[in-house]
Protein backbone atom coordinates (compact mmCIF):
# COMPACT_ATOMS: atom_id res chain seq x y z
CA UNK A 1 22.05 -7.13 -24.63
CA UNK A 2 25.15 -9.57 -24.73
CA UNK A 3 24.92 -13.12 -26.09
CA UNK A 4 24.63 -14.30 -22.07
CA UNK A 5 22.02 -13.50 -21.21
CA UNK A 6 20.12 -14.11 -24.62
CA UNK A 7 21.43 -18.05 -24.05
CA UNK A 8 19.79 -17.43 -20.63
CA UNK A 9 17.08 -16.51 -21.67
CA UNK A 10 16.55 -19.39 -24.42
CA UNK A 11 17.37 -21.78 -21.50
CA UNK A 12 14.77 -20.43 -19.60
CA UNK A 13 11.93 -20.58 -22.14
CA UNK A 14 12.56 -23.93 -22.78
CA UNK A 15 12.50 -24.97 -19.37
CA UNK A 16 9.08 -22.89 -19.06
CA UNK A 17 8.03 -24.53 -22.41
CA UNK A 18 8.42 -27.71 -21.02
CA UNK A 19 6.95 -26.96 -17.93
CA UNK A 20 4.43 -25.06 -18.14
CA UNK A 21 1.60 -27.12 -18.74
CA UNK A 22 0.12 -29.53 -16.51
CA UNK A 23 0.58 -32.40 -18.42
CA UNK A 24 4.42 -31.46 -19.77
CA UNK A 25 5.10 -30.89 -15.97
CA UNK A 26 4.54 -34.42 -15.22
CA UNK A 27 5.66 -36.01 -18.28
CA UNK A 28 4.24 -38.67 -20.53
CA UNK A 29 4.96 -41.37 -18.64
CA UNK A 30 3.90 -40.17 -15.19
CA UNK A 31 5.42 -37.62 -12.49
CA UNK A 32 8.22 -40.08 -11.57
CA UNK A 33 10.03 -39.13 -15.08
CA UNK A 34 9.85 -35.42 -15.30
CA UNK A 35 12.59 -33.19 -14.32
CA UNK A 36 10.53 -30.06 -15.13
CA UNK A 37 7.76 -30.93 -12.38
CA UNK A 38 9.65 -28.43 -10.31
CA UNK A 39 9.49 -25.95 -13.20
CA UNK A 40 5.89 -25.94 -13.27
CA UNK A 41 5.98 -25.49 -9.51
CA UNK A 42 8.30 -22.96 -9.36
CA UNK A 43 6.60 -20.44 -12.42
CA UNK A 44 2.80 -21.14 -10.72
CA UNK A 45 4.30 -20.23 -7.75
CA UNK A 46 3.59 -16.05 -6.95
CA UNK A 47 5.98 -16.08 -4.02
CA UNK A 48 9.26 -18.16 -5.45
CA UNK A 49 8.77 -15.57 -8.66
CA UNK A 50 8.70 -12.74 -6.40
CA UNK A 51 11.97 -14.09 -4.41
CA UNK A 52 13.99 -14.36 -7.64
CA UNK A 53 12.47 -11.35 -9.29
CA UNK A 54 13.70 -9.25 -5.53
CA UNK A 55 17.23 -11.23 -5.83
CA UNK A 56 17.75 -9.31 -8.99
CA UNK A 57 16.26 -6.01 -7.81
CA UNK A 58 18.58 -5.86 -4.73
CA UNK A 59 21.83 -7.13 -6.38
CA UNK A 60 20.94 -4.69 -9.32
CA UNK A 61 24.17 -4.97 -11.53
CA UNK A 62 26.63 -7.67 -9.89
CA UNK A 63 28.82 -8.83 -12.82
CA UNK A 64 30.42 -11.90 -13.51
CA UNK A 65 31.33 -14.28 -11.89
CA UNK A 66 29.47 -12.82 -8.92
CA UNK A 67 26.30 -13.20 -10.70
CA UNK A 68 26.74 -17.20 -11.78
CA UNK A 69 28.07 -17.44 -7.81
CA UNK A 70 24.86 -15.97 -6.38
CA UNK A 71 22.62 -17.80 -9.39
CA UNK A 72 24.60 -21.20 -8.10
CA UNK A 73 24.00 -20.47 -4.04
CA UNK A 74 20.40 -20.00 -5.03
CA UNK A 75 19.41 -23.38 -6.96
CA UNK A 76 21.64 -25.02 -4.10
CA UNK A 77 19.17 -23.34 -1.35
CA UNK A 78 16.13 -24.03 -3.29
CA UNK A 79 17.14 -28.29 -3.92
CA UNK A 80 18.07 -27.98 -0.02
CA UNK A 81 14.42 -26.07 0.61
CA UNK A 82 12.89 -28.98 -1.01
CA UNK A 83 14.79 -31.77 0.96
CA UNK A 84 13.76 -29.68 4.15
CA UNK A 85 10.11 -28.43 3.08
CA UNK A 86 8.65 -30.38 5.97
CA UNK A 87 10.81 -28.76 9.14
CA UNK A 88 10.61 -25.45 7.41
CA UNK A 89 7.99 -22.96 9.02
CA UNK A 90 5.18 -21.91 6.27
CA UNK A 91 6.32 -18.12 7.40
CA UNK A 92 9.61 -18.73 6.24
CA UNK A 93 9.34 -17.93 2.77
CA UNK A 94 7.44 -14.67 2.75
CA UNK A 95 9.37 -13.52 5.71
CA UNK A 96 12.62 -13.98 3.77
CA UNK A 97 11.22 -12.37 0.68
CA UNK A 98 9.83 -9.26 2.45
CA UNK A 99 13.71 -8.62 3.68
CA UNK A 100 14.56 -9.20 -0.17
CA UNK A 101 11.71 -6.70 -1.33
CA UNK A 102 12.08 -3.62 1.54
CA UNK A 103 16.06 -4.38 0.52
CA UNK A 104 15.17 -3.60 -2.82
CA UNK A 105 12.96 -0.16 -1.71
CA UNK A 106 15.71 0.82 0.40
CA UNK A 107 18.44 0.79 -2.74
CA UNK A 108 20.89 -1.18 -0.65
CA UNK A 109 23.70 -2.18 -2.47
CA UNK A 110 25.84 -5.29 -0.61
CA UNK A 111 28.84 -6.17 -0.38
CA UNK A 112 29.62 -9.32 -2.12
CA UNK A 113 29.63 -11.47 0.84
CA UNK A 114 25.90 -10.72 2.15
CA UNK A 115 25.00 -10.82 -1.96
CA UNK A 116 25.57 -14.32 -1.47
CA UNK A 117 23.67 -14.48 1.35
CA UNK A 118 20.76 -12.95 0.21
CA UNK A 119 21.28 -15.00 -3.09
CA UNK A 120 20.87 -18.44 -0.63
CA UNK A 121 17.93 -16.71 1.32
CA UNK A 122 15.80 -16.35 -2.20
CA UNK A 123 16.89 -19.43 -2.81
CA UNK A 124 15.55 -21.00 0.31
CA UNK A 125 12.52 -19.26 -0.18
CA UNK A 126 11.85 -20.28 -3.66
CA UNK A 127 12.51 -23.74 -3.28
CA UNK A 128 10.47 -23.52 0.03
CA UNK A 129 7.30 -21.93 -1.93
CA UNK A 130 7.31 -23.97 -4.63
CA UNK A 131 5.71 -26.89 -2.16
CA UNK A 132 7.15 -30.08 -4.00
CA UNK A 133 6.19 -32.68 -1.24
CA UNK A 134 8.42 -35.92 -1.15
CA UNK A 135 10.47 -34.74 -3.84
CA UNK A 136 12.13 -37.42 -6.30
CA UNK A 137 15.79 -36.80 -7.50
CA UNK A 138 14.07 -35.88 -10.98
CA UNK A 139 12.01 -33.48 -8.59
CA UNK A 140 15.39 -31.83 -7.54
CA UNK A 141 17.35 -31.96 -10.61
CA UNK A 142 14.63 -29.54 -12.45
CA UNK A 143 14.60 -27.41 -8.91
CA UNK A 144 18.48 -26.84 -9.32
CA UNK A 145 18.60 -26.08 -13.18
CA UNK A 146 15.20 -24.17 -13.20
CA UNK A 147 16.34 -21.98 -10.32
CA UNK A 148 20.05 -21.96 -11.47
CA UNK A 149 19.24 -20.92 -15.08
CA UNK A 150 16.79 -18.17 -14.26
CA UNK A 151 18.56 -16.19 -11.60
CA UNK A 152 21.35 -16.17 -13.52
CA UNK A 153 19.41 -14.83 -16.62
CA UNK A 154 17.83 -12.22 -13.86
CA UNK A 155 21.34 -10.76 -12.76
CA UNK A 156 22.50 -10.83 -16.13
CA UNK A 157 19.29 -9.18 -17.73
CA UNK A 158 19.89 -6.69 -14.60
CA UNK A 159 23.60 -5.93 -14.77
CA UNK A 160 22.64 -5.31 -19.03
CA UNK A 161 20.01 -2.54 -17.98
CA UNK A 162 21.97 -1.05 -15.53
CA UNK A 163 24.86 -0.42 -17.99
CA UNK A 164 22.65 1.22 -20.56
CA UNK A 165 22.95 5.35 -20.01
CA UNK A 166 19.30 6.05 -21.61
CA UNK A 167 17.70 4.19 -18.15
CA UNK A 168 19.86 5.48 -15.53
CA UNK A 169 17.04 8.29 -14.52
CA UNK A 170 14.42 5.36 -14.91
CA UNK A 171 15.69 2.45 -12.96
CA UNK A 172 16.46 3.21 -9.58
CA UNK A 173 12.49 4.11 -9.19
CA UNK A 174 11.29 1.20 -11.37
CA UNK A 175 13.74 -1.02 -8.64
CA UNK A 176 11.99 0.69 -5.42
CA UNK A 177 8.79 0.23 -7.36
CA UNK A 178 9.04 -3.53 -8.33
CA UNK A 179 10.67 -3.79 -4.61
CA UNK A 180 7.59 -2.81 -2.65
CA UNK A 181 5.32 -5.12 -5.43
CA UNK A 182 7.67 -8.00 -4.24
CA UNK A 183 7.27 -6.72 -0.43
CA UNK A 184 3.99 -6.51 -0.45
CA UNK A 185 3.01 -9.88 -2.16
CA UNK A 186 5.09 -11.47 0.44
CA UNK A 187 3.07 -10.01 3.40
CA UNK A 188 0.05 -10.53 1.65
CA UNK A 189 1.20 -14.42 1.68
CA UNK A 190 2.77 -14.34 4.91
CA UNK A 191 -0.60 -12.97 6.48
CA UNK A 192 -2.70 -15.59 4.64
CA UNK A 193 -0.09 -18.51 6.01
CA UNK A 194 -0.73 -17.02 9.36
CA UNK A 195 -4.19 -17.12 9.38
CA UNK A 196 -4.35 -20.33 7.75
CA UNK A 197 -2.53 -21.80 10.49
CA UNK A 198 -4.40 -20.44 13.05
CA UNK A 199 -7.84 -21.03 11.17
């Protein structure tokens, strides 16, 4: 793996570290403080893991500086989510991730434009998921590098496998495999929104 994504990757776990317990998540001096609020929100959160985790499944080996282009669009979507969490539809989010996850079965490979696309529609629908009601500016900040930092280690970590010859026979099965998990989560979240709202 190249140095990248290995910095990624320590960004990452330090932004898990920090907030991944309750009590880190809301810092020590109450929730207004904390950046990584979102963080916690965001890792607890089955459905905005699932719309990252299907970003990098469908844009499977985008290089540089495609990837930090798509990772950007993303945390931009998901602080915009947030701002909009009230207007968006609780549907929303596992509707967009199902198109992410049956993208990912199907082995489509897009163009750069609709990359970016799909990039702001898991972005949308983590930031949506993640459910961070009257978000502060602290609230958004960790939302933007949280989401920002681990898509980009995703794509990275991605475009790294998918140049190593010893996988090639693997991956494109593990990638409709890990596809229909992230499908099929989001339907199992969509239907339980669904009925929820009409319970």
């Amino acid at each position: 793996m190249s140095p990248k994504p290995w910095v990624a990757a320590l960004a990452l776990a330090g932004s898990a570290f920090l907030g991944c317990g309750h009590a880190w998540a809301h810092g020590a001096f109450g929730a207004d403080t904390s950046i990584w609020t979102a963080s916690h929100h965001l890792f607890t959160s089955p459905l905005s893991l699932a719309a990252l985790i299907g970003l990098a499944l469908v844009l499977f080996g985008i290089r540089e500086p495609a990837s930090f282009i798509a990772a950007a669009l993303a945390s931009a979507a998901a602080v915009l989510a947030t701002l909009w969490l009230v207007h968006i539809p609780p549907v929303a989010a596992p509707a967009a991730v199902v198109v992410i996850g049956l993208s990912a079965v199907a082995a489509w490979k897009p163009s750069t434009g609709f990359a970016f696309v799909l990039a702001a529609l898991a972005g949308l629908a983590a930031g949506s998921a993640a459910e961070l009601e009257q978000p502060r500016w602290q609230d958004l900040a960790g939302m933007a590098v949280t989401v920002l930092i681990a898509t980009f280690w995703l794509l990275a970590t991605a475009e790294n496998l998918n140049q190593s010859g010893r996988l090639q026979v693997v991956l494109p099965i593990a990638r409709r495999v890990l596809g229909s998990w992230v499908a099929a989560i989001a339907l199992l979240l969509g239907a339980l929104a669904v009925l929820g709202k009409h319970a």
